[in-house]
C-alpha atoms as a PDB file:
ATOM      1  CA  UNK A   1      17.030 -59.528  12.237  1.00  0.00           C
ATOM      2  CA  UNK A   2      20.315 -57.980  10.752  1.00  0.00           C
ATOM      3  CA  UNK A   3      22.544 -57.619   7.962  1.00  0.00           C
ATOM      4  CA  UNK A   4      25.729 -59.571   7.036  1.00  0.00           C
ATOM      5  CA  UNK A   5      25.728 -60.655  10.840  1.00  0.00           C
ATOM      6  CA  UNK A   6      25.024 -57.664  12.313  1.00  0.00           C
ATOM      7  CA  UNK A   7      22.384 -56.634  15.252  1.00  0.00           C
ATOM      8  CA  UNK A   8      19.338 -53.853  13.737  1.00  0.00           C
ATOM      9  CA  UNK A   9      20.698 -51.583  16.626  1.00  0.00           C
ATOM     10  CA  UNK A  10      24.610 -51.806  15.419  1.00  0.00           C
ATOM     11  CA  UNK A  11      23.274 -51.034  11.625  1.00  0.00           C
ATOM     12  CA  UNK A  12      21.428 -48.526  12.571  1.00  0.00           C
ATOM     13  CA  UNK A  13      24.181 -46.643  14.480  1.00  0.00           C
ATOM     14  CA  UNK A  14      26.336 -47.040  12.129  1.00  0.00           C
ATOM     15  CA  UNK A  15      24.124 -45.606   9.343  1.00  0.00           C
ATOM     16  CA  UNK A  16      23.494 -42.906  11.734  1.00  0.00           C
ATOM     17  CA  UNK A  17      26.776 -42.008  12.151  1.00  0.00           C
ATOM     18  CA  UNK A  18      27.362 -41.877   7.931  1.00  0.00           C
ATOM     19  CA  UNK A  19      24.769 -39.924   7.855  1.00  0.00           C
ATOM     20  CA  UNK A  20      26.079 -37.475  10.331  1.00  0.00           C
ATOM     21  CA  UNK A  21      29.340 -37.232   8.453  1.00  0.00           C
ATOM     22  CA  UNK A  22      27.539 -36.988   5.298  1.00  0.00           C
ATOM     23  CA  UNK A  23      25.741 -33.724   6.503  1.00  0.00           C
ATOM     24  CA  UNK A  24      29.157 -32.080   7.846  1.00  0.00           C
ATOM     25  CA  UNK A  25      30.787 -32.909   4.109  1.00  0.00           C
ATOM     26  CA  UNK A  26      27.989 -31.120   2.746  1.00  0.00           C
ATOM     27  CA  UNK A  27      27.922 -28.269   5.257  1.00  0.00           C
ATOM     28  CA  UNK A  28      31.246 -27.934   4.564  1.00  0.00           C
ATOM     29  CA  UNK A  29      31.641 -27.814   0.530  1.00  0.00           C
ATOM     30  CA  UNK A  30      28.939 -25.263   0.678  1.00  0.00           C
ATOM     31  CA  UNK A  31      30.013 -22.593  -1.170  1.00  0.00           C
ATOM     32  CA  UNK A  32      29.334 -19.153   0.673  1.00  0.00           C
ATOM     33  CA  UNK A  33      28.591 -16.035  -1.211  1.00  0.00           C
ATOM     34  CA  UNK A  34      30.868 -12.773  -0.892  1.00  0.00           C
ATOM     35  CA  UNK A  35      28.974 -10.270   0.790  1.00  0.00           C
ATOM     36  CA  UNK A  36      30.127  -6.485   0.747  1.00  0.00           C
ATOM     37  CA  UNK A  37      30.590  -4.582   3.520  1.00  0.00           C
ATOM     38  CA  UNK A  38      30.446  -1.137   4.448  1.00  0.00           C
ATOM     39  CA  UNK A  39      33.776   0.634   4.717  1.00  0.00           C
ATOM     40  CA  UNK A  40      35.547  -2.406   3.657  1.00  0.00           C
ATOM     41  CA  UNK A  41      37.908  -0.438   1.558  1.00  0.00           C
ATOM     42  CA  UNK A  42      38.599   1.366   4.661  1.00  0.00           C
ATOM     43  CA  UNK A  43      39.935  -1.468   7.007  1.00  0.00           C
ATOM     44  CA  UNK A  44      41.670  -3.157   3.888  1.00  0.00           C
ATOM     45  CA  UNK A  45      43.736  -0.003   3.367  1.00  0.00           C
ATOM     46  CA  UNK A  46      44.593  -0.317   7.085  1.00  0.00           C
ATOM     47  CA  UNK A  47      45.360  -3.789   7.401  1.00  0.00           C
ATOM     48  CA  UNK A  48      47.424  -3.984   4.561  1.00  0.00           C
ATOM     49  CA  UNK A  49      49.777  -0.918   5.604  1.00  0.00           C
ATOM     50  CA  UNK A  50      52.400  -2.343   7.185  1.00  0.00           C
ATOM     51  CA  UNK A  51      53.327   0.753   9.107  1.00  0.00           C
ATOM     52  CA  UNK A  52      50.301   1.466  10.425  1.00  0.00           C
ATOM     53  CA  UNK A  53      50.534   3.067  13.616  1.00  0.00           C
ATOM     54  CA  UNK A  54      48.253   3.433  16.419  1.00  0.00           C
ATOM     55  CA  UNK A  55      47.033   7.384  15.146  1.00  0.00           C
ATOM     56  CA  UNK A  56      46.771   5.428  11.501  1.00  0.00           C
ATOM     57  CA  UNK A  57      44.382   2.995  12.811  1.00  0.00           C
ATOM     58  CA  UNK A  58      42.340   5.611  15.263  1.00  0.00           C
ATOM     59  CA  UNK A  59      41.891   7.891  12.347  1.00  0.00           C
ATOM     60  CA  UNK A  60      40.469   4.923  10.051  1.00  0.00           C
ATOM     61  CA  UNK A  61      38.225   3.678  12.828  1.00  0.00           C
ATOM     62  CA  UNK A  62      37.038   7.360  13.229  1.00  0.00           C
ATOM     63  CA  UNK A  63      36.471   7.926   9.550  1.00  0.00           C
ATOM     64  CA  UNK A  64      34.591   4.940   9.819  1.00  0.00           C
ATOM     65  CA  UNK A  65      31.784   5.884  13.058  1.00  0.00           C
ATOM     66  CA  UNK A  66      31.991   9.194  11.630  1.00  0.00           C
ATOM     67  CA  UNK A  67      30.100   7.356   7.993  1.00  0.00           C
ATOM     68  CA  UNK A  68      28.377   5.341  10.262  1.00  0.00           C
ATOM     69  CA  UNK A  69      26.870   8.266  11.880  1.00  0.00           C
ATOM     70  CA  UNK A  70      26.361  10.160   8.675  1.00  0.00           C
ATOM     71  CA  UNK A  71      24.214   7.554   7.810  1.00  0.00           C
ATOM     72  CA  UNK A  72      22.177   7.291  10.772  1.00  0.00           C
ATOM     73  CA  UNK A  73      21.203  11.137  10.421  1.00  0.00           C
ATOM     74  CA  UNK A  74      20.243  10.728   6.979  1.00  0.00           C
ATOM     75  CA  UNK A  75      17.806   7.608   7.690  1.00  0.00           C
ATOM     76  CA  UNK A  76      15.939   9.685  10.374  1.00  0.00           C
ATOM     77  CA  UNK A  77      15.957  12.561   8.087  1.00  0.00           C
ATOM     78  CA  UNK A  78      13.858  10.086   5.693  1.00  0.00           C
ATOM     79  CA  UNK A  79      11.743   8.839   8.551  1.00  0.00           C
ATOM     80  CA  UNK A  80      10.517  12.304   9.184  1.00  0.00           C
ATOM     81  CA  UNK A  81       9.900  12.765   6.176  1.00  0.00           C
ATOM     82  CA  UNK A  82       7.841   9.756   5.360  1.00  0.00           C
ATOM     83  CA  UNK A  83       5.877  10.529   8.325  1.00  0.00           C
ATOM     84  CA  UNK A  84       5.521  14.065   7.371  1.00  0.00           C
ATOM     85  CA  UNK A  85       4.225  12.553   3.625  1.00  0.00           C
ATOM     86  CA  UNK A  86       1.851  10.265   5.691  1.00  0.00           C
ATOM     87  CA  UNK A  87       0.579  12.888   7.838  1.00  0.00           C
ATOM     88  CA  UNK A  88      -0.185  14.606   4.589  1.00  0.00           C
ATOM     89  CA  UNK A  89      -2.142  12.502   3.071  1.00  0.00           C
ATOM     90  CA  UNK A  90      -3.613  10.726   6.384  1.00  0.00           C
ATOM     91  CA  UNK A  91      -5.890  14.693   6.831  1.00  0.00           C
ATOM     92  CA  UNK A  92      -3.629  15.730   9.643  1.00  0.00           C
ATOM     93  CA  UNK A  93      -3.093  18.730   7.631  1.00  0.00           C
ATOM     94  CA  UNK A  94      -6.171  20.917   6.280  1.00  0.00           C
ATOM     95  CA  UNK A  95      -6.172  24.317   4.782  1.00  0.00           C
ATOM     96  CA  UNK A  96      -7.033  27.162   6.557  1.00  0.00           C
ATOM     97  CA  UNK A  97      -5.973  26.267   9.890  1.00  0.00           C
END
C-alpha cells in the first residue's frame, strides 16, 4: 500500500518530518511579548554609555542590589504584618491579658 509509488513507511517519514518543520516555523514566528523588568532603566543607562568605566558599572550594579534589597525588607515588613492582622482576628489576642 503507498502513494504515487511510494512504501507507507517512506510516506510516513516524510510527513513526519513536514510536520516537524512545520512546528519549528510556527515556534519560530511566534511573536513574544515585551516584558518589563526591574531596574531596566538602570542597565540601559549603563550599557549605552560608552565610557563606562569599571566604578560606573559597580556603582549601577550596587544601586541595583541595594533596590533589590529595599524591596526584600519591605515584603517581610508586609508579611509581619499580615500575620500580625491574622493573629488578630484568629483570637490570639484578647483583652485584658
Amino acid at each position: 500500500m503507498g502513494l504515487a509509488g511510494l512504501p507507507l513507511a517512506t510516506l510516513l517519514g516524510i510527513f513526519g518530518a513536514a510536520s516537524a518543520v512545520v512546528v519549528v516555523f510556527y515556534i519560530l514566528k511566534l511573536r513574544r511579548r515585551a516584558v518589563p523588568v526591574p531596574f531596566s532603566r538602570i542597565w540601559d543607562s549603563v550599557l549605552r554609555d560608552k565610557q563606562a568605566t569599571n566604578a560606573s558599572l559597580r556603582i549601577a550594579c550596587e544601586r541595583a542590589l541595594a533596590a533589590g534589597e529595599q524591596q526584600e525588607r519591605l515584603i517581610a515588613s508586609l508579611l509581619t504584618l499580615a500575620r500580625g492582622e491574622r493573629g488578630l482576628i484568629g483570637g490570639d489576642f484578647a483583652p485584658g491579658r
